[in-house]
C-alpha atoms as a PDB file:
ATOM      1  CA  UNK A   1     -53.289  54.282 -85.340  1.00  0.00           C
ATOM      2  CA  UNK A   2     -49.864  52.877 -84.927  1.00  0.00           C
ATOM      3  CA  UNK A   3     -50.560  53.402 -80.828  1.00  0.00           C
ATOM      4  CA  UNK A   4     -53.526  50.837 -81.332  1.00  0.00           C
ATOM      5  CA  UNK A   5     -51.343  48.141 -83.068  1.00  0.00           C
ATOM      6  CA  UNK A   6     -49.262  48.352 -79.952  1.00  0.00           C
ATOM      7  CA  UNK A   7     -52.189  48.245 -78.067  1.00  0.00           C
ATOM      8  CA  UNK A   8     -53.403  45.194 -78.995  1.00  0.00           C
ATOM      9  CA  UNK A   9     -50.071  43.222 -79.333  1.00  0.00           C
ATOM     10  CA  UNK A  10     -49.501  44.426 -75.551  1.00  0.00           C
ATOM     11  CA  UNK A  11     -53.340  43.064 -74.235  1.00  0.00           C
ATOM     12  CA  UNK A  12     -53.033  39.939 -77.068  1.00  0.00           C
ATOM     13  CA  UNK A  13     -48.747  39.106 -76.427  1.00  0.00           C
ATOM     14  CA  UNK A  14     -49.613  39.341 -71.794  1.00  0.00           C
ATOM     15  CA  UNK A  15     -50.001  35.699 -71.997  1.00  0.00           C
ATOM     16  CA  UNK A  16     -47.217  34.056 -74.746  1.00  0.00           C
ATOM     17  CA  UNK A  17     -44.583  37.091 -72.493  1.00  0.00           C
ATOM     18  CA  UNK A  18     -45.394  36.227 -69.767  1.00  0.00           C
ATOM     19  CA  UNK A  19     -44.727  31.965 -70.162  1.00  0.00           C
ATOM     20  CA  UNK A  20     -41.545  33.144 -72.018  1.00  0.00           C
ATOM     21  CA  UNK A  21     -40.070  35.290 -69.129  1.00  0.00           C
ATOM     22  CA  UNK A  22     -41.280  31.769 -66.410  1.00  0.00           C
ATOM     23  CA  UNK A  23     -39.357  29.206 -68.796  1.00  0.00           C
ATOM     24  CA  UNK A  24     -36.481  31.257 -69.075  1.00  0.00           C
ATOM     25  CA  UNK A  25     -36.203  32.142 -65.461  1.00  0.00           C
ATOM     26  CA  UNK A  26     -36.455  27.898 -64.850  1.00  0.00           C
ATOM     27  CA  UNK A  27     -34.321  27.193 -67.852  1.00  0.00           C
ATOM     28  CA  UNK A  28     -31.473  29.482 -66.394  1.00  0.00           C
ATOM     29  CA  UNK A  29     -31.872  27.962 -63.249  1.00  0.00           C
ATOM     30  CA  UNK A  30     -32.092  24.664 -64.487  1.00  0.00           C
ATOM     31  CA  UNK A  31     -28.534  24.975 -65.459  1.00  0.00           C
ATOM     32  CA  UNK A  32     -26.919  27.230 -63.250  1.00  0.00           C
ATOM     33  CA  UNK A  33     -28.415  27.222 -60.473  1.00  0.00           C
ATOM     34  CA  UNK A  34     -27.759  25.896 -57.120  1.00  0.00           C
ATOM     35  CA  UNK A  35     -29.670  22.291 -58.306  1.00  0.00           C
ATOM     36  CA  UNK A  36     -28.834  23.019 -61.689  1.00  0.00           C
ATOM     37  CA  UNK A  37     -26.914  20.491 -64.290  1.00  0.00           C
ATOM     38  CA  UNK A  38     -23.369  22.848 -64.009  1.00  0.00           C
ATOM     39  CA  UNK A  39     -23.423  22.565 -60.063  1.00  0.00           C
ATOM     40  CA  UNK A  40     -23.595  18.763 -60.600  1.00  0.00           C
ATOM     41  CA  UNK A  41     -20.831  18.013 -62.886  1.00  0.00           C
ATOM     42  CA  UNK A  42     -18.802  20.508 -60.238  1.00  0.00           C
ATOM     43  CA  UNK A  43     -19.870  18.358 -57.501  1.00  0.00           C
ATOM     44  CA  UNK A  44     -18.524  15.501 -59.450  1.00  0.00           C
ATOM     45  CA  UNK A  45     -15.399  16.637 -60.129  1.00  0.00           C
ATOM     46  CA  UNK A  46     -14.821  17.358 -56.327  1.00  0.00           C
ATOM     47  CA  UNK A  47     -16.365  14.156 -55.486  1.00  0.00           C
ATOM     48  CA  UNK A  48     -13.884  12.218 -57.736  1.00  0.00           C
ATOM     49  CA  UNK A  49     -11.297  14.587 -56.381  1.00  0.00           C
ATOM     50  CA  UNK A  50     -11.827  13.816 -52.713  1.00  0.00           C
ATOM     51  CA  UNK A  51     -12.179  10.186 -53.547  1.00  0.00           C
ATOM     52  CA  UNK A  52      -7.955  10.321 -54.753  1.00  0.00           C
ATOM     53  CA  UNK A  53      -7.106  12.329 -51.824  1.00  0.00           C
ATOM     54  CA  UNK A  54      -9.008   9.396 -49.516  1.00  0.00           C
ATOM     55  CA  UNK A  55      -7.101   6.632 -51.069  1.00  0.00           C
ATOM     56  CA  UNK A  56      -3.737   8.639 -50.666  1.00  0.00           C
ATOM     57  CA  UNK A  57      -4.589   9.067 -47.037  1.00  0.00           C
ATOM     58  CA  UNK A  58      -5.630   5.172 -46.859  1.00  0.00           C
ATOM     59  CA  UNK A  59      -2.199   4.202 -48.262  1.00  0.00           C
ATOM     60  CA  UNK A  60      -0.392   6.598 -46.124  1.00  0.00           C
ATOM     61  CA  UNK A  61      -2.207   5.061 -42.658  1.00  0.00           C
ATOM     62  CA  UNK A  62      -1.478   1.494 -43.897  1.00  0.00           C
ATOM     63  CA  UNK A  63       2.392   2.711 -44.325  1.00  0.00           C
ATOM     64  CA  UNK A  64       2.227   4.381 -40.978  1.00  0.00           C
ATOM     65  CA  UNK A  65       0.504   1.168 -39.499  1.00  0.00           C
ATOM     66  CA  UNK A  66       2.985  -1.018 -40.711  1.00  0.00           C
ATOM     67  CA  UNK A  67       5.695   1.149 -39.531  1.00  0.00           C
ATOM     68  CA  UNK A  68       3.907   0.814 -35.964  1.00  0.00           C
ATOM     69  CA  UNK A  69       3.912  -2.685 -36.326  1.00  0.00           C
ATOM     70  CA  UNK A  70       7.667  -3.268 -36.827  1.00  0.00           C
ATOM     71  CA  UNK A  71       8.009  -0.965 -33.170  1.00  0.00           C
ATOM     72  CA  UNK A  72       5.874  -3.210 -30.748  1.00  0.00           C
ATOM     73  CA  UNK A  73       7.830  -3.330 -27.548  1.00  0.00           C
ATOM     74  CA  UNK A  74       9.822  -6.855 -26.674  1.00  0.00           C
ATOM     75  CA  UNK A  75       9.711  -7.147 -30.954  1.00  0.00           C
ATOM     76  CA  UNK A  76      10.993  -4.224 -32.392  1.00  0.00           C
ATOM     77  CA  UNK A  77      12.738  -4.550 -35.798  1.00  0.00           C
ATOM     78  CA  UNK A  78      16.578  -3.565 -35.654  1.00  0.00           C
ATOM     79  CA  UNK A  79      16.485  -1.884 -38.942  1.00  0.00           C
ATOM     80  CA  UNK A  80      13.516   0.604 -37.932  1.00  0.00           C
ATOM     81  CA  UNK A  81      15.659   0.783 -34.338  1.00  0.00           C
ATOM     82  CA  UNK A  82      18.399   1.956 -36.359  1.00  0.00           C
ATOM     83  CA  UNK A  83      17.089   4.487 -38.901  1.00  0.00           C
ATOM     84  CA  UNK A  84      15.070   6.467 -35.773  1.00  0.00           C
ATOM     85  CA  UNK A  85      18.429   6.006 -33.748  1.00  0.00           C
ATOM     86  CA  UNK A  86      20.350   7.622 -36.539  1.00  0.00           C
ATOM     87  CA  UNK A  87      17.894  10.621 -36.860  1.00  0.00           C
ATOM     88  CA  UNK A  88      17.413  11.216 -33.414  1.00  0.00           C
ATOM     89  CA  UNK A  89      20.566  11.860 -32.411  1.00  0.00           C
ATOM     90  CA  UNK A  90      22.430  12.553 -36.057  1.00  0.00           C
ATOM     91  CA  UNK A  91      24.405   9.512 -35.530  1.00  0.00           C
ATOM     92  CA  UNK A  92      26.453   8.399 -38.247  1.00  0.00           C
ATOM     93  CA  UNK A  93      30.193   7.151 -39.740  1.00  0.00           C
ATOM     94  CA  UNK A  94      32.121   9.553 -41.833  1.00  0.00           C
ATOM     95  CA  UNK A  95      32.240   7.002 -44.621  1.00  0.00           C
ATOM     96  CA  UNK A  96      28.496   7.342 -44.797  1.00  0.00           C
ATOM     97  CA  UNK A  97      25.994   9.326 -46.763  1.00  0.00           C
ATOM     98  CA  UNK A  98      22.404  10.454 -45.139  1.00  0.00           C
ATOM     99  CA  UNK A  99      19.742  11.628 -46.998  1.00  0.00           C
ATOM    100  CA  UNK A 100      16.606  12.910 -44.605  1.00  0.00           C
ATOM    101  CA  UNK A 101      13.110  12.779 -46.407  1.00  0.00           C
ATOM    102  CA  UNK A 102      10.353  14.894 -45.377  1.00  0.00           C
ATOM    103  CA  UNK A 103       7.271  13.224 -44.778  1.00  0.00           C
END
Protein backbone atom coordinates (compact mmCIF):
# COMPACT_ATOMS: atom_id res chain seq x y z
CA UNK A 1 0.00 0.00 0.00
CA UNK A 2 2.41 2.56 1.22
CA UNK A 3 4.62 1.55 -2.20
CA UNK A 4 1.47 2.84 -4.22
CA UNK A 5 1.29 6.26 -2.41
CA UNK A 6 4.83 6.65 -3.58
CA UNK A 7 3.84 5.53 -6.73
CA UNK A 8 1.59 7.95 -7.56
CA UNK A 9 3.31 11.05 -5.98
CA UNK A 10 6.42 9.91 -8.24
CA UNK A 11 4.08 9.63 -11.82
CA UNK A 12 1.72 12.82 -10.34
CA UNK A 13 5.06 15.16 -8.65
CA UNK A 14 7.40 14.32 -12.66
CA UNK A 15 6.06 17.56 -13.76
CA UNK A 16 5.95 20.30 -10.52
CA UNK A 17 10.07 18.34 -9.92
CA UNK A 18 10.97 18.66 -12.73
CA UNK A 19 10.12 22.88 -13.26
CA UNK A 20 11.59 23.11 -9.69
CA UNK A 21 15.04 21.50 -10.48
CA UNK A 22 14.97 24.12 -14.27
CA UNK A 23 14.22 27.36 -12.07
CA UNK A 24 16.68 26.57 -9.64
CA UNK A 25 19.38 25.63 -12.03
CA UNK A 26 18.50 29.41 -13.86
CA UNK A 27 17.99 31.06 -10.53
CA UNK A 28 21.58 29.93 -9.39
CA UNK A 29 22.88 30.98 -12.49
CA UNK A 30 21.10 34.03 -12.59
CA UNK A 31 23.18 35.14 -9.74
CA UNK A 32 26.33 33.53 -9.90
CA UNK A 33 26.98 32.79 -12.89
CA UNK A 34 29.23 34.05 -15.50
CA UNK A 35 26.16 36.74 -16.68
CA UNK A 36 24.83 36.59 -13.38
CA UNK A 37 23.95 39.82 -11.00
CA UNK A 38 27.33 38.96 -8.55
CA UNK A 39 29.71 38.95 -11.71
CA UNK A 40 28.27 42.43 -12.48
CA UNK A 41 28.66 44.32 -9.36
CA UNK A 42 32.46 42.61 -9.55
CA UNK A 43 32.85 44.02 -12.89
CA UNK A 44 31.88 47.29 -11.43
CA UNK A 45 34.03 47.46 -8.81
CA UNK A 46 37.03 46.77 -11.23
CA UNK A 47 35.61 49.09 -13.66
CA UNK A 48 35.52 51.96 -11.07
CA UNK A 49 38.88 50.66 -9.98
CA UNK A 50 40.60 50.94 -13.34
CA UNK A 51 38.89 54.21 -13.93
CA UNK A 52 41.26 55.76 -10.57
CA UNK A 53 44.24 54.04 -11.78
CA UNK A 54 43.55 55.88 -15.48
CA UNK A 55 43.26 59.25 -13.99
CA UNK A 56 46.50 58.64 -11.83
CA UNK A 57 48.27 57.69 -15.00
CA UNK A 58 46.62 60.89 -16.83
CA UNK A 59 48.00 63.17 -14.08
CA UNK A 60 51.29 61.50 -14.03
CA UNK A 61 51.75 62.01 -18.18
CA UNK A 62 50.59 65.66 -17.82
CA UNK A 63 53.47 66.03 -14.96
CA UNK A 64 55.88 64.21 -17.17
CA UNK A 65 54.73 66.43 -20.20
CA UNK A 66 55.23 69.46 -18.48
CA UNK A 67 58.51 68.41 -17.25
CA UNK A 68 59.36 67.82 -21.12
CA UNK A 69 58.24 71.07 -21.83
CA UNK A 70 60.53 73.06 -19.48
CA UNK A 71 63.67 70.83 -21.47
CA UNK A 72 63.06 71.94 -25.19
CA UNK A 73 66.47 72.58 -26.59
CA UNK A 74 67.58 76.54 -27.15
CA UNK A 75 64.73 77.04 -23.98
CA UNK A 76 65.52 74.91 -21.31
CA UNK A 77 64.57 76.09 -17.78
CA UNK A 78 67.73 76.62 -15.44
CA UNK A 79 66.02 75.24 -12.47
CA UNK A 80 65.12 71.76 -14.22
CA UNK A 81 69.00 72.17 -15.74
CA UNK A 82 70.03 72.25 -12.29
CA UNK A 83 68.12 69.58 -10.35
CA UNK A 84 69.12 66.79 -13.34
CA UNK A 85 72.74 68.35 -13.15
CA UNK A 86 72.80 67.76 -9.44
CA UNK A 87 71.57 64.09 -9.73
CA UNK A 88 73.53 63.14 -12.50
CA UNK A 89 76.64 63.67 -11.31
CA UNK A 90 75.89 63.96 -7.23
CA UNK A 91 76.90 67.48 -7.39
CA UNK A 92 76.40 69.46 -4.45
CA UNK A 93 77.89 72.12 -1.53
CA UNK A 94 78.60 70.76 1.86
CA UNK A 95 76.28 73.34 3.36
CA UNK A 96 73.51 71.63 1.48
CA UNK A 97 70.94 68.97 2.15
CA UNK A 98 69.62 66.47 -0.81
CA UNK A 99 66.80 64.50 -0.54
CA UNK A 100 66.33 61.98 -3.81
CA UNK A 101 62.60 60.90 -4.42
CA UNK A 102 61.77 57.84 -6.18
CA UNK A 103 59.45 58.18 -8.86
Amino acid sequence: MNQTIIRRLLTRGRLPLICSAIMLYYGYHAIYGAHGFITGVDFDKRISHKEQQLGELVSQRQEIEQRIELMKPGQVDPDILDERLRMLLGYGRTDEIVIFRDR
